[in-house]
C-alpha atoms as a PDB file:
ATOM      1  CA  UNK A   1     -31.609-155.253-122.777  1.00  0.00           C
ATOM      2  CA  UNK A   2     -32.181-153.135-126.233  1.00  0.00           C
ATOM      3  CA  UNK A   3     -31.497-153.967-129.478  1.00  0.00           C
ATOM      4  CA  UNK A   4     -28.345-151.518-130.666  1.00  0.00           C
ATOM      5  CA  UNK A   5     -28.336-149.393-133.797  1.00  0.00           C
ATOM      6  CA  UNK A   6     -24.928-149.268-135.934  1.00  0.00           C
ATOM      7  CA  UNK A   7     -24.208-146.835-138.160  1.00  0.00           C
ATOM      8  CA  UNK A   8     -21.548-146.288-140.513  1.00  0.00           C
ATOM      9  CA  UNK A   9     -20.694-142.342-140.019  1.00  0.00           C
ATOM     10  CA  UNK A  10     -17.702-141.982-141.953  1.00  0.00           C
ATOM     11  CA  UNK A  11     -14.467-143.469-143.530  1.00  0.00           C
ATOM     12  CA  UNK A  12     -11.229-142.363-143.407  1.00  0.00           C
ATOM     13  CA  UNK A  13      -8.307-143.338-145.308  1.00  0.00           C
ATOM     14  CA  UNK A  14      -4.669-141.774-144.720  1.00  0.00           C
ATOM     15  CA  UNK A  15      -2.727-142.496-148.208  1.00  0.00           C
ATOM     16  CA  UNK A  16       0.742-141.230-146.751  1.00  0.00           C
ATOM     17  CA  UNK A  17       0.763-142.980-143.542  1.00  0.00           C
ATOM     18  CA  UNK A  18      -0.585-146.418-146.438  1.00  0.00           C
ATOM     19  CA  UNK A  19       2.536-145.711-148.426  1.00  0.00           C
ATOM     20  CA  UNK A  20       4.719-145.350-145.499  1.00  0.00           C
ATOM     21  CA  UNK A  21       3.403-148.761-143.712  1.00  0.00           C
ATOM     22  CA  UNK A  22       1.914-150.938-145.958  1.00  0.00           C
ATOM     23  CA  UNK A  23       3.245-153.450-148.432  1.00  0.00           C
ATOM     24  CA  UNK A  24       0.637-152.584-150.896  1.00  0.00           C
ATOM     25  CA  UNK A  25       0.810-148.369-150.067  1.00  0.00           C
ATOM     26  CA  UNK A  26      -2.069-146.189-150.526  1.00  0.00           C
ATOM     27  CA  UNK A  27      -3.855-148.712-152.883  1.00  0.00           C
ATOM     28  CA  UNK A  28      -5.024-150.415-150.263  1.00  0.00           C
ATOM     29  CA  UNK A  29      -7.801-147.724-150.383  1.00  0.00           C
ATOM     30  CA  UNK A  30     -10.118-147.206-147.249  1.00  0.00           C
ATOM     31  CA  UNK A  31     -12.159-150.269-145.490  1.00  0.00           C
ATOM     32  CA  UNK A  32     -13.767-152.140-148.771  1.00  0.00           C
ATOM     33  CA  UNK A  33     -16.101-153.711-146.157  1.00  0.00           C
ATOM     34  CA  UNK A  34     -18.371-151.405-145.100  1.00  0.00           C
ATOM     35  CA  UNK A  35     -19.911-147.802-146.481  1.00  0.00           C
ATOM     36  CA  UNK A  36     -21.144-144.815-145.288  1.00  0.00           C
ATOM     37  CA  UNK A  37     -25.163-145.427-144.400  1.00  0.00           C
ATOM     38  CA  UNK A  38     -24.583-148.867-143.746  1.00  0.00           C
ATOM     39  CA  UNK A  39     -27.120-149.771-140.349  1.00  0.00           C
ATOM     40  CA  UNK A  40     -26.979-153.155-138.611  1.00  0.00           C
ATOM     41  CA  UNK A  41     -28.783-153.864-135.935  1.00  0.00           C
ATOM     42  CA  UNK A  42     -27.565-155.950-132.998  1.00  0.00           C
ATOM     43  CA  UNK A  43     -30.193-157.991-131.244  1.00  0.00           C
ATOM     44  CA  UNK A  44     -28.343-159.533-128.233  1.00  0.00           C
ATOM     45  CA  UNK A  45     -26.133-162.764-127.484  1.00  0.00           C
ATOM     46  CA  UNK A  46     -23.203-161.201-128.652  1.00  0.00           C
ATOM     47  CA  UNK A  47     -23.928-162.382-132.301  1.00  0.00           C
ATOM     48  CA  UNK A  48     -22.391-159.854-134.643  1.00  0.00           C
ATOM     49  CA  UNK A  49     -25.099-158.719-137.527  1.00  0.00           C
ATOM     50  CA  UNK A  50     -24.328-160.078-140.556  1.00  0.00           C
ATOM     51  CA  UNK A  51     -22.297-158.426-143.366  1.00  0.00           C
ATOM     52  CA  UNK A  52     -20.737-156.429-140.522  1.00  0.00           C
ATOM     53  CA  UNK A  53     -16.637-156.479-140.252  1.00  0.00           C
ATOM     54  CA  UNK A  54     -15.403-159.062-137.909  1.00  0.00           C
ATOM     55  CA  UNK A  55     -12.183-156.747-137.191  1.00  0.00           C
ATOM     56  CA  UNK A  56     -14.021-153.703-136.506  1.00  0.00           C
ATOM     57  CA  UNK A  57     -16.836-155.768-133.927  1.00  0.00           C
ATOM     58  CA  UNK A  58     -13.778-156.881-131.784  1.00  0.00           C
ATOM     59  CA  UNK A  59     -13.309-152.899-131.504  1.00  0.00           C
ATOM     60  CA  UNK A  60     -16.429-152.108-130.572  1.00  0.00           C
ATOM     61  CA  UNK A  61     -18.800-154.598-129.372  1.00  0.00           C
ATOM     62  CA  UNK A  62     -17.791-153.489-125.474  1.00  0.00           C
ATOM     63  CA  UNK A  63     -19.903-149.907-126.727  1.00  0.00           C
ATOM     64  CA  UNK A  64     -22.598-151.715-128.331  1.00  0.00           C
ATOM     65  CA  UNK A  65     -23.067-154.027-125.117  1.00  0.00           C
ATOM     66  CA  UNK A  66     -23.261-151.241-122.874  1.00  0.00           C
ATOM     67  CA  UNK A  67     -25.771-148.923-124.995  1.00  0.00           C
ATOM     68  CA  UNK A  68     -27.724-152.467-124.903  1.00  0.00           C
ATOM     69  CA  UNK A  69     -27.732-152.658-121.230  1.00  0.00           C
ATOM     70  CA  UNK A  70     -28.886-149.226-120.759  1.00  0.00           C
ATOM     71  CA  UNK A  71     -25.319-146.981-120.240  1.00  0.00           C
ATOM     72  CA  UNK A  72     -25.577-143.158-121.158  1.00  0.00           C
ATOM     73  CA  UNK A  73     -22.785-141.047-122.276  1.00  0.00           C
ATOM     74  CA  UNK A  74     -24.316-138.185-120.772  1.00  0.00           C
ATOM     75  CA  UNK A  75     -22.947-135.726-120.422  1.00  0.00           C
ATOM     76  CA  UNK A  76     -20.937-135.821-122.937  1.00  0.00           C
ATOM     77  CA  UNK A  77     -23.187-136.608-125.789  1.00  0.00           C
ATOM     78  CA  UNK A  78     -26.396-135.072-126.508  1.00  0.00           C
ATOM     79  CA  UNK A  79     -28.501-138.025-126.820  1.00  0.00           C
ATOM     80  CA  UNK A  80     -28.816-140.513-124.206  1.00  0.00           C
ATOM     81  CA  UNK A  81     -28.205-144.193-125.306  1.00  0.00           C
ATOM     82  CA  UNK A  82     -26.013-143.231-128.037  1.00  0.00           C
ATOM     83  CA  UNK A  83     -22.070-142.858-128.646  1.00  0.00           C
ATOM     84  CA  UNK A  84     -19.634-142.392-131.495  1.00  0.00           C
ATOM     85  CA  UNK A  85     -17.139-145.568-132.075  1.00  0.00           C
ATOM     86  CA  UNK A  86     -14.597-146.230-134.388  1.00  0.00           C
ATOM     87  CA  UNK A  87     -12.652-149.315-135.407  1.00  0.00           C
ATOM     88  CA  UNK A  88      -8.817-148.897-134.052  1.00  0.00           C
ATOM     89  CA  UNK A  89      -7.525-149.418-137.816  1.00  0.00           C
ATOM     90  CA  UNK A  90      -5.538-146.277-138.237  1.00  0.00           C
ATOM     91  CA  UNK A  91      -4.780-146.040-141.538  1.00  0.00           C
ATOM     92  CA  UNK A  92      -8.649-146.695-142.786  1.00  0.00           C
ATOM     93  CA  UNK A  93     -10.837-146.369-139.768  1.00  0.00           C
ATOM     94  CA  UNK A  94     -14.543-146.400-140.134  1.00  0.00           C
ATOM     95  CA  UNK A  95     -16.402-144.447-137.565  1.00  0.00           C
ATOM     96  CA  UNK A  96     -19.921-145.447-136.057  1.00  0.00           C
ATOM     97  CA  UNK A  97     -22.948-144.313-134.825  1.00  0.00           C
ATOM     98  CA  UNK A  98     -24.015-147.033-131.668  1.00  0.00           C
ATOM     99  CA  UNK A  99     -27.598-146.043-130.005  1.00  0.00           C
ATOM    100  CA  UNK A 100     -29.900-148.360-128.085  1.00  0.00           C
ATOM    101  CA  UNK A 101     -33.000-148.541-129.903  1.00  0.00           C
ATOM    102  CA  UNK A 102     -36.754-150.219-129.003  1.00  0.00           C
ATOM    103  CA  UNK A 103     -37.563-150.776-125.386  1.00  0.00           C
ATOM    104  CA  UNK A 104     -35.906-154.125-125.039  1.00  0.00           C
ATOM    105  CA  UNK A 105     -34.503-157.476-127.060  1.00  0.00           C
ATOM    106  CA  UNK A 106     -38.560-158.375-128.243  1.00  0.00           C
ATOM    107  CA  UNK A 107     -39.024-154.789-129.662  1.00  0.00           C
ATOM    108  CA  UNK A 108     -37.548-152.124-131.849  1.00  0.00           C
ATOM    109  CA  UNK A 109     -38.646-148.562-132.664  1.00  0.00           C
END
């Protein structure tokens, strides 16, 4: 097992579908939980890093357990142990960066 790299990538935010679904519109904003740079590093156990969005680890954790255990997305990506998530919020989804780092849980590059 590897300790897993997440990186916020991007946010997105889609105003007119806000105003069209939401009771509070496009005020809402995008995700006020996380930013762009933001790293957390998972270290096994399925314990979500701290300050990380409880909503957006139900989304993803199934990625970040598999880069852990050693799956590729070759061919597909260009770097092996890594893929591109995003939460399945789809007015403000946030959009990560999941790569297996170190050579296992007692290490980390």
């Amino acid at each position: 097992m590897k300790k897993v790299k997440i990186t916020v990538l991007r946010k997105e935010f889609y105003p007119e579908l806000a105003d069209e679904y939401l009771t509070d519109g496009k005020k809402v904003g995008p995700c006020p939980l996380l930013d762009v740079g933001n790293e957390f590093i998972f270290e096994g156990s399925a314990k979500m890093p701290e300050g990380f969005c409880p909503w957006a680890w139900i989304d993803i954790y199934r990625s970040i357990s598999s880069m852990s255990s050693g799956s590729t997305c070759k061919p597909w990506n260009k770097k092996d142990g890594q893929t591109i998530v995003c939460c399945t919020d789809g007015i403000r989804p946030v959009v990560f960066n999941v790569e297996a780092i170190g050579d296992n849980l007692n290490s980390i590059e």
